[in-house]
N, C-alpha and C. Protein backbone atom coordinates (compact mmCIF):
# COMPACT_ATOMS: atom_id res chain seq x y z
N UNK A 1 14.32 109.80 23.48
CA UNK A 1 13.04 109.65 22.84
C UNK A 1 13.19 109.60 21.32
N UNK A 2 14.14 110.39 21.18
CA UNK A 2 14.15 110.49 19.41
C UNK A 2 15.19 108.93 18.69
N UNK A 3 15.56 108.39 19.89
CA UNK A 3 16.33 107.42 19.47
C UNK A 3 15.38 106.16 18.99
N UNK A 4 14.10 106.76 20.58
CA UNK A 4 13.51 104.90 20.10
C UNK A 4 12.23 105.50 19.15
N UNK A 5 11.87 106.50 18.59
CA UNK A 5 11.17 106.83 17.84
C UNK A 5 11.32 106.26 16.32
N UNK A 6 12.95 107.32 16.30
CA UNK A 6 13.70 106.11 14.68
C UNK A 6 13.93 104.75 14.68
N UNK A 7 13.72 103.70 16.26
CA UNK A 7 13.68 102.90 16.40
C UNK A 7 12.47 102.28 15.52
N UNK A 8 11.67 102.64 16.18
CA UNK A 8 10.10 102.11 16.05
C UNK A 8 10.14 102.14 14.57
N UNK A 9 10.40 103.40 13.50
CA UNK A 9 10.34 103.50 12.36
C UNK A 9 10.55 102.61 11.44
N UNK A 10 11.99 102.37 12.33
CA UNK A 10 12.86 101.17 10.95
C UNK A 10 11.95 99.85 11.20
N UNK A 11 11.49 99.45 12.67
CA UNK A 11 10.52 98.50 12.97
C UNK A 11 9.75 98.03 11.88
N UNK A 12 8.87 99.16 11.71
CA UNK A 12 7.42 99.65 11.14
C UNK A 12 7.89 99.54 9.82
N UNK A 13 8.78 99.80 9.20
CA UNK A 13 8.94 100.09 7.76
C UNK A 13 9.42 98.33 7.27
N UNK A 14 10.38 97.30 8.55
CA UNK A 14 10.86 96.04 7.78
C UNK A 14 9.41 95.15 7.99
N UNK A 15 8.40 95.40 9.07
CA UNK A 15 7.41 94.78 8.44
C UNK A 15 6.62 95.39 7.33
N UNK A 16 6.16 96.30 7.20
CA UNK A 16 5.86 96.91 5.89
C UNK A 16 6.08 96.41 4.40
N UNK A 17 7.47 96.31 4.83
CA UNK A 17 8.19 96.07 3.61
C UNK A 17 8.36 94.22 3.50
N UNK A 18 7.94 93.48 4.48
CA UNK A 18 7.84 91.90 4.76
C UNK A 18 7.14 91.25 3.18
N UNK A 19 6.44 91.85 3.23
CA UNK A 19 4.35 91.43 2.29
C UNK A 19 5.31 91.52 0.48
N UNK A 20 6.75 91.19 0.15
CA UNK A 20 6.48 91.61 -0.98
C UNK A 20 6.41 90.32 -1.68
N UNK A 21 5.47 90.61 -3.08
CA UNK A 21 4.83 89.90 -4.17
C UNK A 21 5.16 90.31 -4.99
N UNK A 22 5.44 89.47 -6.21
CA UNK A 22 5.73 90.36 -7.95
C UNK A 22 4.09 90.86 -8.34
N UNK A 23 3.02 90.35 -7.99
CA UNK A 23 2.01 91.57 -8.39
C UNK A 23 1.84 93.24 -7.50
N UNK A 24 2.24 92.20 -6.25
CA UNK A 24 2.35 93.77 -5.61
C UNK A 24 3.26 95.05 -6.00
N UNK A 25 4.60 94.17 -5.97
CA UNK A 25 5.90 95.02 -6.45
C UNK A 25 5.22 95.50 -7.53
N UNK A 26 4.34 95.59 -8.88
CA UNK A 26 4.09 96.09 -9.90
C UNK A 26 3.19 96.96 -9.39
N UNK A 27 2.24 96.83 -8.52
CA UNK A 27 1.56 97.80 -8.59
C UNK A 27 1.85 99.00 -7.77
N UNK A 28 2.70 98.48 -6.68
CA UNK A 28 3.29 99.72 -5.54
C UNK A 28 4.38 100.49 -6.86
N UNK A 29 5.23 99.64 -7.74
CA UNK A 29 5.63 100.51 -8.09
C UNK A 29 5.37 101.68 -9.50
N UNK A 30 3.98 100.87 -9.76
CA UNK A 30 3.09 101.55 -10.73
C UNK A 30 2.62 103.12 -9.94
N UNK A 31 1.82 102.75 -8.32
CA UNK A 31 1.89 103.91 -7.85
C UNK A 31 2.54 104.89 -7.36
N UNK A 32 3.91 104.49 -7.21
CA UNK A 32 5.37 105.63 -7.20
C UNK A 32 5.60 106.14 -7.99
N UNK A 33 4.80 105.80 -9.13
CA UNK A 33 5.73 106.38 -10.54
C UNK A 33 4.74 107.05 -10.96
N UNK A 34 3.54 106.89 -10.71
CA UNK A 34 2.35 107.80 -10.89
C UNK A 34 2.27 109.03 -10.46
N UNK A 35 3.09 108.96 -8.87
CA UNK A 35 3.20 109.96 -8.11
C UNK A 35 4.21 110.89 -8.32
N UNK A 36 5.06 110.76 -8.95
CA UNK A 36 6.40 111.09 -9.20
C UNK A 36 5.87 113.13 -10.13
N UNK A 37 6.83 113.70 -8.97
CA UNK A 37 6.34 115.15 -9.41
C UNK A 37 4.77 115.66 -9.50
N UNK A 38 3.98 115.06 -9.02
CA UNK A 38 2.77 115.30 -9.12
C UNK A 38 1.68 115.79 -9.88
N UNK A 39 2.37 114.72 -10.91
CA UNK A 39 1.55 114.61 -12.31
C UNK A 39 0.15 114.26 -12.78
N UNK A 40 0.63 112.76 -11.52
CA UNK A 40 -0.95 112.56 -11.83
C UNK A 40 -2.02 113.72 -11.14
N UNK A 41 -1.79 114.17 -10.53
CA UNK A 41 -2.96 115.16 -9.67
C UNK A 41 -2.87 116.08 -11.12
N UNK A 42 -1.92 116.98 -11.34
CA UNK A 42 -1.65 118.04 -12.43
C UNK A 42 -2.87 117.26 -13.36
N UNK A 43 -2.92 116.39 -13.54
CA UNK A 43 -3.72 116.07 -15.21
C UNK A 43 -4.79 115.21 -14.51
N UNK A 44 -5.81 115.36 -13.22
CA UNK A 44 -6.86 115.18 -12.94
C UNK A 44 -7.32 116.64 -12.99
N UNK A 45 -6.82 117.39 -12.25
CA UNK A 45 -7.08 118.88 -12.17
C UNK A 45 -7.26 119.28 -13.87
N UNK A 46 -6.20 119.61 -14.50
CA UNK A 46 -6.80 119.65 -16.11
C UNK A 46 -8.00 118.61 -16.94
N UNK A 47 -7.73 117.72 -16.49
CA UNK A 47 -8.98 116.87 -16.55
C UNK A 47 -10.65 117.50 -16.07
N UNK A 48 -10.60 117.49 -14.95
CA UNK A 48 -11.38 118.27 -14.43
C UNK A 48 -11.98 119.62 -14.92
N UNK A 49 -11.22 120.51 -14.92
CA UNK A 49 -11.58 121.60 -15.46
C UNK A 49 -11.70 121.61 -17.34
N UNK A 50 -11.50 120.71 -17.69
CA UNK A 50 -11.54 120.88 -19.40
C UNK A 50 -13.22 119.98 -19.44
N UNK A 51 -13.48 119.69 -17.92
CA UNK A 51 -14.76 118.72 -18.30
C UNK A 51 -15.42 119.53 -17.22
N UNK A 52 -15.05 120.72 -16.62
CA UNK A 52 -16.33 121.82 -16.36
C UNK A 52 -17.08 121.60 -14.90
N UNK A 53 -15.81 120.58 -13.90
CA UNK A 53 -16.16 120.24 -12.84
C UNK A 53 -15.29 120.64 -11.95
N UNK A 54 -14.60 121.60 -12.39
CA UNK A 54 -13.17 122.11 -11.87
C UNK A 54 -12.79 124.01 -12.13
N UNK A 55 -12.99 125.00 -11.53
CA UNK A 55 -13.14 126.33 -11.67
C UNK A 55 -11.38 126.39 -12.06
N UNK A 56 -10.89 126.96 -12.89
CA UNK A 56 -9.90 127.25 -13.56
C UNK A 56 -8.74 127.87 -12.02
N UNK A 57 -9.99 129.06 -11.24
CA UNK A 57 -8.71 129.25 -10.14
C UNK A 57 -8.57 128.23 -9.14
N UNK A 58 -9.50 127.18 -9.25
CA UNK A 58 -9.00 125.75 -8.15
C UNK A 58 -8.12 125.68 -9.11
N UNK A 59 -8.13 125.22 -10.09
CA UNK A 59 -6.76 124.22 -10.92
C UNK A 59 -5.28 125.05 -10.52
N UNK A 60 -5.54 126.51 -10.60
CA UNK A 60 -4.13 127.18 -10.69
C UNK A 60 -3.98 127.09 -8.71
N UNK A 61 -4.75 126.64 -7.96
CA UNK A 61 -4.42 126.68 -6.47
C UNK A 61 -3.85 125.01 -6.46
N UNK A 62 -4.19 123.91 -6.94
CA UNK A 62 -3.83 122.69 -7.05
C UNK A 62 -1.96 122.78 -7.48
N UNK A 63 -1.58 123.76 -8.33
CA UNK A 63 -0.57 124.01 -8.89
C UNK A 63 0.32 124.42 -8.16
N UNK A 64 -0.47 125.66 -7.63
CA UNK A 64 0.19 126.15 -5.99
C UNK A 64 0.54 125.27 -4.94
N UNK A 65 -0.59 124.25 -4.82
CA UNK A 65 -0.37 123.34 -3.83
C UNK A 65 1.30 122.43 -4.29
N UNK A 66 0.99 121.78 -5.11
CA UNK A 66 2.13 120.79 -5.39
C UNK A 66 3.44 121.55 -6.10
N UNK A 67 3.67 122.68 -6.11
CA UNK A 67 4.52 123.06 -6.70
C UNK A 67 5.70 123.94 -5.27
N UNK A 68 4.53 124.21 -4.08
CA UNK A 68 4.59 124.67 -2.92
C UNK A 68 5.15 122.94 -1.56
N UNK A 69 4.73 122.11 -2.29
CA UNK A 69 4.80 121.12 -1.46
C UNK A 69 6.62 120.19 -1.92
N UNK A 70 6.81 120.46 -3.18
CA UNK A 70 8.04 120.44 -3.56
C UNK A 70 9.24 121.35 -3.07
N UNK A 71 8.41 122.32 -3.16
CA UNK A 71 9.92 123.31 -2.61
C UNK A 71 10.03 123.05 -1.31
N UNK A 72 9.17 123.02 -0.56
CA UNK A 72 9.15 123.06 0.80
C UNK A 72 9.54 121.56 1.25
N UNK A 73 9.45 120.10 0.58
CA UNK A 73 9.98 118.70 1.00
C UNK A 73 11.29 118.82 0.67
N UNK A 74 11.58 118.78 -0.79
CA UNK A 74 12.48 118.21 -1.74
C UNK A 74 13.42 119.71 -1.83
N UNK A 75 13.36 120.74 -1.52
CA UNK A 75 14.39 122.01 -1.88
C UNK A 75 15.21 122.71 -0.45
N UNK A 76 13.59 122.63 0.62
CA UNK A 76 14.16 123.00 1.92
C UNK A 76 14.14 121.72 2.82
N UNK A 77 13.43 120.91 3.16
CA UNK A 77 13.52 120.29 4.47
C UNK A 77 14.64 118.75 3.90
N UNK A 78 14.20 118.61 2.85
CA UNK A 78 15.36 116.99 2.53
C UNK A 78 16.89 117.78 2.93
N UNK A 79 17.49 118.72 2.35
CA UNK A 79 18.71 119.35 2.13
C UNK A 79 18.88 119.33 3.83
N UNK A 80 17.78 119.90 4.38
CA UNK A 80 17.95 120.56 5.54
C UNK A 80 18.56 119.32 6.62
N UNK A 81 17.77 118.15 6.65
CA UNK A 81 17.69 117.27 7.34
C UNK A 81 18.77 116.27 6.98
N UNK A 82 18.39 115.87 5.75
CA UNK A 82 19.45 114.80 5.01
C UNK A 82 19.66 113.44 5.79
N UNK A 83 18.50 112.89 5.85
CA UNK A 83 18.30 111.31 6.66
C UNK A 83 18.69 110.85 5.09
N UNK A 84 19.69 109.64 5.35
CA UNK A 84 19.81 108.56 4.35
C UNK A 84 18.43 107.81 3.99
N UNK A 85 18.77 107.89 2.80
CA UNK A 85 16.91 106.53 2.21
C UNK A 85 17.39 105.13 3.54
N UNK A 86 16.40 104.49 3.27
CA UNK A 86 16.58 103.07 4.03
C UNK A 86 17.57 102.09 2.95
N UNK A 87 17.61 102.39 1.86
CA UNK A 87 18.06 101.31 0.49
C UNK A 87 19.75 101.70 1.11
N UNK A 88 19.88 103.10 1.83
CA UNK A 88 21.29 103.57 1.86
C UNK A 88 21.90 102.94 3.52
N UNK A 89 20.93 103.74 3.82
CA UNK A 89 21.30 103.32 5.57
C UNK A 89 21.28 101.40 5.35
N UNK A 90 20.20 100.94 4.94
CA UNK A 90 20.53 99.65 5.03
C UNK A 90 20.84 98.46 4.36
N UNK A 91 21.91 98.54 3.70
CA UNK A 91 21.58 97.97 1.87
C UNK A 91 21.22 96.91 1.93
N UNK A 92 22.03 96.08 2.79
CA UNK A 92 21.87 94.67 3.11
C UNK A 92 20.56 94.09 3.20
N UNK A 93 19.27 94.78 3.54
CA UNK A 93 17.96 94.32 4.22
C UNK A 93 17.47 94.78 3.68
N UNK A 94 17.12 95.98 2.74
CA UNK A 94 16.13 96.94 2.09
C UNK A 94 16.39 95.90 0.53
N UNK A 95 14.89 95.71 0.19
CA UNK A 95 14.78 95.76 -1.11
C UNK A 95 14.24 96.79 -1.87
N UNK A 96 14.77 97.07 -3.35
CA UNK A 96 14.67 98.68 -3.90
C UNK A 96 13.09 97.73 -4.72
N UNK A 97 11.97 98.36 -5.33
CA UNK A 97 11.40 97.85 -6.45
C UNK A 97 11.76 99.46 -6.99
N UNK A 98 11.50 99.32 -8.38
CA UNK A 98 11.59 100.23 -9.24
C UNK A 98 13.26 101.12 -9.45
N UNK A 99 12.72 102.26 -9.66
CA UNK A 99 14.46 103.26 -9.55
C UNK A 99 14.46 103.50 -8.35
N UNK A 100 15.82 104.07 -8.37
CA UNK A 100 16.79 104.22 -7.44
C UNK A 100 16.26 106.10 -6.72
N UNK A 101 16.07 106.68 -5.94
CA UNK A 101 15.54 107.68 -5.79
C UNK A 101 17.15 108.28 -5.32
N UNK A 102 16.92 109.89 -5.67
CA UNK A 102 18.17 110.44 -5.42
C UNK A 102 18.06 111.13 -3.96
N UNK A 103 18.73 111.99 -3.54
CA UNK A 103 18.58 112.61 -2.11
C UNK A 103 18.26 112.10 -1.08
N UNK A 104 17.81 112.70 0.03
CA UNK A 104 17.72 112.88 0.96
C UNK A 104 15.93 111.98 1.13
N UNK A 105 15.50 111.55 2.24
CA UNK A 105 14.50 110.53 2.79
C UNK A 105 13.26 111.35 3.14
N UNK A 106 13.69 112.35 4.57
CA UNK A 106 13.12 112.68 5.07
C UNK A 106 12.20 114.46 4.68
N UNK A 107 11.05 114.82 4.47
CA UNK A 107 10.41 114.13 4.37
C UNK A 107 9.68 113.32 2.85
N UNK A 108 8.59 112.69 2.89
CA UNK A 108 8.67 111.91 1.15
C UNK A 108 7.78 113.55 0.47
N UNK A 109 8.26 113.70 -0.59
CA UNK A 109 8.12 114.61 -1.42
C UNK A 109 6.95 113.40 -2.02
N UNK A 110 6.88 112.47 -2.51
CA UNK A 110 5.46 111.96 -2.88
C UNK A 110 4.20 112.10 -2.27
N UNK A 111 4.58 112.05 -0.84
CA UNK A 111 3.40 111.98 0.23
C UNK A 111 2.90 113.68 -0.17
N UNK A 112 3.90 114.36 0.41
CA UNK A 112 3.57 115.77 0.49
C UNK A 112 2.78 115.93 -0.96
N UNK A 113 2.99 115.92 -1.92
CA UNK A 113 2.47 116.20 -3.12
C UNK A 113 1.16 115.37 -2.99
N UNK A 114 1.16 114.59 -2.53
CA UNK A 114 -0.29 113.41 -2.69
C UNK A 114 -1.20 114.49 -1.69
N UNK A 115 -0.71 114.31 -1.03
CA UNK A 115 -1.93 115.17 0.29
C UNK A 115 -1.97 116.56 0.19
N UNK A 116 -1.27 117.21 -0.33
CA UNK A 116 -1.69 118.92 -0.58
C UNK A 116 -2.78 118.75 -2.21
N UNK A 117 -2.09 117.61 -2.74
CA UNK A 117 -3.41 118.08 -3.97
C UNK A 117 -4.51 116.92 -3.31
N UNK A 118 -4.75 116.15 -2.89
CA UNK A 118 -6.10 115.62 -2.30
C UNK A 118 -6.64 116.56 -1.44
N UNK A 119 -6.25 117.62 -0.81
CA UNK A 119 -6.87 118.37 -0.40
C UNK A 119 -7.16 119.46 -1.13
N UNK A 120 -6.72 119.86 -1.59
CA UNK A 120 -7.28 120.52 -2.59
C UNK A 120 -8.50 120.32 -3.46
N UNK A 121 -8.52 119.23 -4.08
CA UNK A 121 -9.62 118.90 -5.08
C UNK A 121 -10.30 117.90 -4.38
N UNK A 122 -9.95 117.80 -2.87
CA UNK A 122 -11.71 117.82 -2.02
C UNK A 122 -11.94 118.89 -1.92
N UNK A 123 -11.64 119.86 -1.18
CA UNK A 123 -12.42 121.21 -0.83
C UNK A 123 -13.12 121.44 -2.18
N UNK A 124 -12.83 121.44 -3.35
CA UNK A 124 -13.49 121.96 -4.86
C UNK A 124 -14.53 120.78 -5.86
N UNK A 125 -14.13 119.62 -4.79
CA UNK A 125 -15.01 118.89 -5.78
C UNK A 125 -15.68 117.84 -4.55
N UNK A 126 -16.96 118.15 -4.56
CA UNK A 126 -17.60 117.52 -3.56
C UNK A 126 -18.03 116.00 -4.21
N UNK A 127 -17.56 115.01 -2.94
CA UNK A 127 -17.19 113.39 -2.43
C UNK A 127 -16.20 112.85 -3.51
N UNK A 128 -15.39 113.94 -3.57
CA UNK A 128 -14.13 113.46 -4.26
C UNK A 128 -13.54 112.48 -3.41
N UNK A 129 -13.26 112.93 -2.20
CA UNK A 129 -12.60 112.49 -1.04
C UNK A 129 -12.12 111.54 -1.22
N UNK A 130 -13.40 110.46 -1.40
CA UNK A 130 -13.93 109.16 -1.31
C UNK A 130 -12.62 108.48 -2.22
N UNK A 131 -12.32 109.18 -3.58
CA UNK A 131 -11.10 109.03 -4.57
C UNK A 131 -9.79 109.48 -4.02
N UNK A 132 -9.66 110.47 -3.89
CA UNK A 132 -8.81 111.69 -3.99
C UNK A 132 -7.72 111.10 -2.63
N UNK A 133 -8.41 110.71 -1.46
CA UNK A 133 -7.56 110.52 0.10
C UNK A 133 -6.80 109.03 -0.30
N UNK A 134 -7.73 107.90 -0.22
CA UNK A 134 -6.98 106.78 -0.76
C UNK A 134 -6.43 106.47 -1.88
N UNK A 135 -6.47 107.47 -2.89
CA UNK A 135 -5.17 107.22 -3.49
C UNK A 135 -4.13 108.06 -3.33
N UNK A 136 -4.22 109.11 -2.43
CA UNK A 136 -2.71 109.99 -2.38
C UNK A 136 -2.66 108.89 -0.99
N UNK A 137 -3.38 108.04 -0.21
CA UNK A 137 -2.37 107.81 0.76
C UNK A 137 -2.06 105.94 0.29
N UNK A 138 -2.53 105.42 -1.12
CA UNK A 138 -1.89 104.22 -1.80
C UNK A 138 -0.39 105.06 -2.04
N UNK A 139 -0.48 106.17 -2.67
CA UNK A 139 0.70 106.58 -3.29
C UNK A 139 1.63 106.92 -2.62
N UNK A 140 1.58 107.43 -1.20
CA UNK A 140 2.20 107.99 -0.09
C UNK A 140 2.86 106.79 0.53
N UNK A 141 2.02 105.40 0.80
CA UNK A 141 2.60 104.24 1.36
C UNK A 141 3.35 103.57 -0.21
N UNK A 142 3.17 103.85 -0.89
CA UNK A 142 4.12 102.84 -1.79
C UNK A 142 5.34 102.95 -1.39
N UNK A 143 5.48 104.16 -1.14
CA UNK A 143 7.26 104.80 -0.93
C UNK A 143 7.64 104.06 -0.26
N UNK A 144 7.17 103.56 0.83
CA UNK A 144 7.67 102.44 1.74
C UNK A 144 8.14 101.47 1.05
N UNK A 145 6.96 100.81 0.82
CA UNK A 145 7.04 99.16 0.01
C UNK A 145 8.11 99.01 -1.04
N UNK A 146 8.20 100.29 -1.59
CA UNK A 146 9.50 100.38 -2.91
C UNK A 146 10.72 100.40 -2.30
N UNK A 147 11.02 100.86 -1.13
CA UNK A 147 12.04 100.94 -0.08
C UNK A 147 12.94 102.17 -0.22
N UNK A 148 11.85 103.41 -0.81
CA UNK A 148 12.54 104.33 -1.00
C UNK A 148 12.49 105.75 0.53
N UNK A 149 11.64 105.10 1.70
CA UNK A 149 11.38 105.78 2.73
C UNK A 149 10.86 104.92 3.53
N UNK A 150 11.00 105.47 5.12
CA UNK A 150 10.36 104.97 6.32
C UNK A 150 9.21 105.71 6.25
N UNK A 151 8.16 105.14 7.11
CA UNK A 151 7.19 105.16 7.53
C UNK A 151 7.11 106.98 8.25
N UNK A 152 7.67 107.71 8.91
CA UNK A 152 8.23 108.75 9.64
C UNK A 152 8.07 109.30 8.45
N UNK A 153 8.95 109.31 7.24
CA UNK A 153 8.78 110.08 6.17
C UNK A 153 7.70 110.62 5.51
N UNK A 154 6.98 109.09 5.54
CA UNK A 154 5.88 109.67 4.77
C UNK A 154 4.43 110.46 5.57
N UNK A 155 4.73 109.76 6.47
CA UNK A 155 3.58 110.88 7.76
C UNK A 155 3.80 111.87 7.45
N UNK A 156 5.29 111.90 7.45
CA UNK A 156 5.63 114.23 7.87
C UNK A 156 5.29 114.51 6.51
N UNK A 157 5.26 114.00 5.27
CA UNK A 157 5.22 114.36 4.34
C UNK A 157 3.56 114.32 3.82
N UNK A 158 3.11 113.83 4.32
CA UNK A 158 1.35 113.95 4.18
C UNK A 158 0.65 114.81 5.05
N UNK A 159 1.57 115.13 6.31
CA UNK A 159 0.92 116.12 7.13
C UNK A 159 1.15 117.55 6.83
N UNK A 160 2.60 117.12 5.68
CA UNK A 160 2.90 118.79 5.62
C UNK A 160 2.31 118.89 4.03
N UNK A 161 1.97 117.71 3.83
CA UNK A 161 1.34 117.88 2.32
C UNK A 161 -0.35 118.86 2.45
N UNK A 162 -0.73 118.02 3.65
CA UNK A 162 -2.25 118.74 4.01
C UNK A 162 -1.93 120.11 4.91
N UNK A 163 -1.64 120.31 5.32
CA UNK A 163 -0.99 121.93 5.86
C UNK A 163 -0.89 122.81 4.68
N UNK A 164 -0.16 122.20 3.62
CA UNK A 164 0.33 123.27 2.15
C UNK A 164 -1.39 123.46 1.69
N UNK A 165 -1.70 122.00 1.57
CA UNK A 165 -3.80 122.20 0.82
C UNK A 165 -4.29 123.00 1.56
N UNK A 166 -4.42 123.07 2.72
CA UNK A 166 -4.98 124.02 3.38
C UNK A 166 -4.60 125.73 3.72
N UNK A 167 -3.27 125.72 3.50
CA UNK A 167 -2.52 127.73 3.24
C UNK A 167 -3.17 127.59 1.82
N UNK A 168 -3.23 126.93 1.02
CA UNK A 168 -3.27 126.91 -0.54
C UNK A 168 -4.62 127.72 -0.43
N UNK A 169 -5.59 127.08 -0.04
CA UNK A 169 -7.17 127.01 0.05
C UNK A 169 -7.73 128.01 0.65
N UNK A 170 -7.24 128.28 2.46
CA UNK A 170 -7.64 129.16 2.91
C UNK A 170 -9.59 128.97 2.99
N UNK A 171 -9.78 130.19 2.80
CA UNK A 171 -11.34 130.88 2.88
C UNK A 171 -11.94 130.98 1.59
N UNK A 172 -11.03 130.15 0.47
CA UNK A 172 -11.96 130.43 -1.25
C UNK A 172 -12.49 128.88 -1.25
N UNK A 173 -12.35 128.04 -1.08
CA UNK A 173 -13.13 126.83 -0.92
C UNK A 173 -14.50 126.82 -1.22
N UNK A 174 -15.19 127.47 0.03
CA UNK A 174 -16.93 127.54 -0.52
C UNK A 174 -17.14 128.46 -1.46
N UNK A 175 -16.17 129.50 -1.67
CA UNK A 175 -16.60 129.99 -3.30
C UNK A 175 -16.44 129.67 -4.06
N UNK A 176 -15.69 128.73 -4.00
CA UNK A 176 -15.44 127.83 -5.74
C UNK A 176 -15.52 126.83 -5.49
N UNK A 177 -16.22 125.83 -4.82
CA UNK A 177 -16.90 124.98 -4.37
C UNK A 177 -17.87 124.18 -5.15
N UNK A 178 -17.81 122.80 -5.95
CA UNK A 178 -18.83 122.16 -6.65
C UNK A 178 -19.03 122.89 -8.11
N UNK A 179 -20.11 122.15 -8.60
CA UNK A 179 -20.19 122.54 -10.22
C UNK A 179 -20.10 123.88 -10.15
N UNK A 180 -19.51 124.12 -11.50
CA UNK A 180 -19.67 125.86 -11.76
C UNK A 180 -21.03 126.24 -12.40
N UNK A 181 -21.44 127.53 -11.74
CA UNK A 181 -22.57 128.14 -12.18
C UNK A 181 -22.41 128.20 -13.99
N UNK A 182 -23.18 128.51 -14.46
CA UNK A 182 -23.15 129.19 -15.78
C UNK A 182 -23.82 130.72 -15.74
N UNK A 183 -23.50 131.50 -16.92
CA UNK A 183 -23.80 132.60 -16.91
C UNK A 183 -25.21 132.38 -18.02
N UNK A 184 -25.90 133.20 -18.43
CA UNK A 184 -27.09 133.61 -19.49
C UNK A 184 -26.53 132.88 -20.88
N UNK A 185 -25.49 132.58 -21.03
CA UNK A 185 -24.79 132.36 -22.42
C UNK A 185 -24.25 131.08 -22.38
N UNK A 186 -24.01 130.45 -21.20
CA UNK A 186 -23.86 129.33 -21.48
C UNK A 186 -22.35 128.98 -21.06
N UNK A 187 -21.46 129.78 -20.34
CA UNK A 187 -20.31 129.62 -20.00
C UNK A 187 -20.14 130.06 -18.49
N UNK A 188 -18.74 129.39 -18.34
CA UNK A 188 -18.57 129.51 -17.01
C UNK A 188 -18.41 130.91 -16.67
N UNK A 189 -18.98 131.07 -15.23
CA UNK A 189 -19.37 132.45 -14.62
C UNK A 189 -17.71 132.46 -13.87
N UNK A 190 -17.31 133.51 -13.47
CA UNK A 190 -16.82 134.31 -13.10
C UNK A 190 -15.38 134.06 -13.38
């Protein structure tokens, strides 16, 4: 089963990877590089909260999230597992766009980071979603298209990305949930 599973993968990933264009290649690899360490989320979240739509302890749980979603892709499970990228396993057939990614494939440390902070700053910012899901999962599929992961990768890595948003989150969600109150003075409450 696990044979024709990685079967199906490599399947799934050379059509995937069929569709490439020099506008596309720019923009898939505009969104890999966006994603890279989970920056861009880091500076929506500061964004957010410096513009008073964002409670200071969501921002430091967003932090938790992607800083929790790194150790746990890129420190324990890549080392652990150590699937070759596709650019490695297949040089001949994989085209790279952008850099060269180091380590281990499995699972994508982009995905994971995309989907623990989209969950996150949905639970805290109501019809974020609508933003927040399709672009951590543009950013999650680029990895493909750049040929820096299979398809397998980036699932486990968005499922374990939303697993981390959700330990992150827990039961404080509806308390810090949507605009922040103000206090008598004119600043944020609590």
């Amino acid at each position: 089963m696990w044979t024709t599973l990685l079967q199906a993968d490599a399947t799934v990933r050379v059509w995937l990877t069929a569709w490439h264009r020099p506008w596309l290649d720019a923009l898939m690899a505009a969104l890999s590089g966006i994603g890279r360490g989970g920056l861009v989320w880091l500076a929506v979240g500061v964004l957010l909260t410096l513009r008073r739509r964002l409670r200071l302890a969501a921002l430091w749980q967003l932090v938790l999230a992607l800083v929790l979603a790194f150790v746990v892709s890129d420190g324990i499970l890549k080392p652990l597992v150590n699937r070759p990228r596709p650019f490695a396993a297949h040089p001949m057939t994989v085209r790279i766009v952008g850099s060269i990614p180091g380590g281990g494939s499995f699972p994508s440390g982009h995905a994971a980071a995309a989907f623990a902070a989209a969950f996150v700053l949905a639970q805290y910012w109501p019809g974020s979603g609508l933003i927040f899901w399709p672009l951590a999962a543009l950013i999650a599929g680029s990895r493909i298209y750049v040929g820096a992961h299979y398809p397998l990768d980036v699932l486990v890595g968005a499922l374990l990305g939303c697993a981390i948003g959700w330990l992150v989150v827990g039961r404080s969600a509806p308390v810090l949930r949507g605009r922040m109150p103000t206090d008598e003075g004119g600043s944020p409450a609590g």
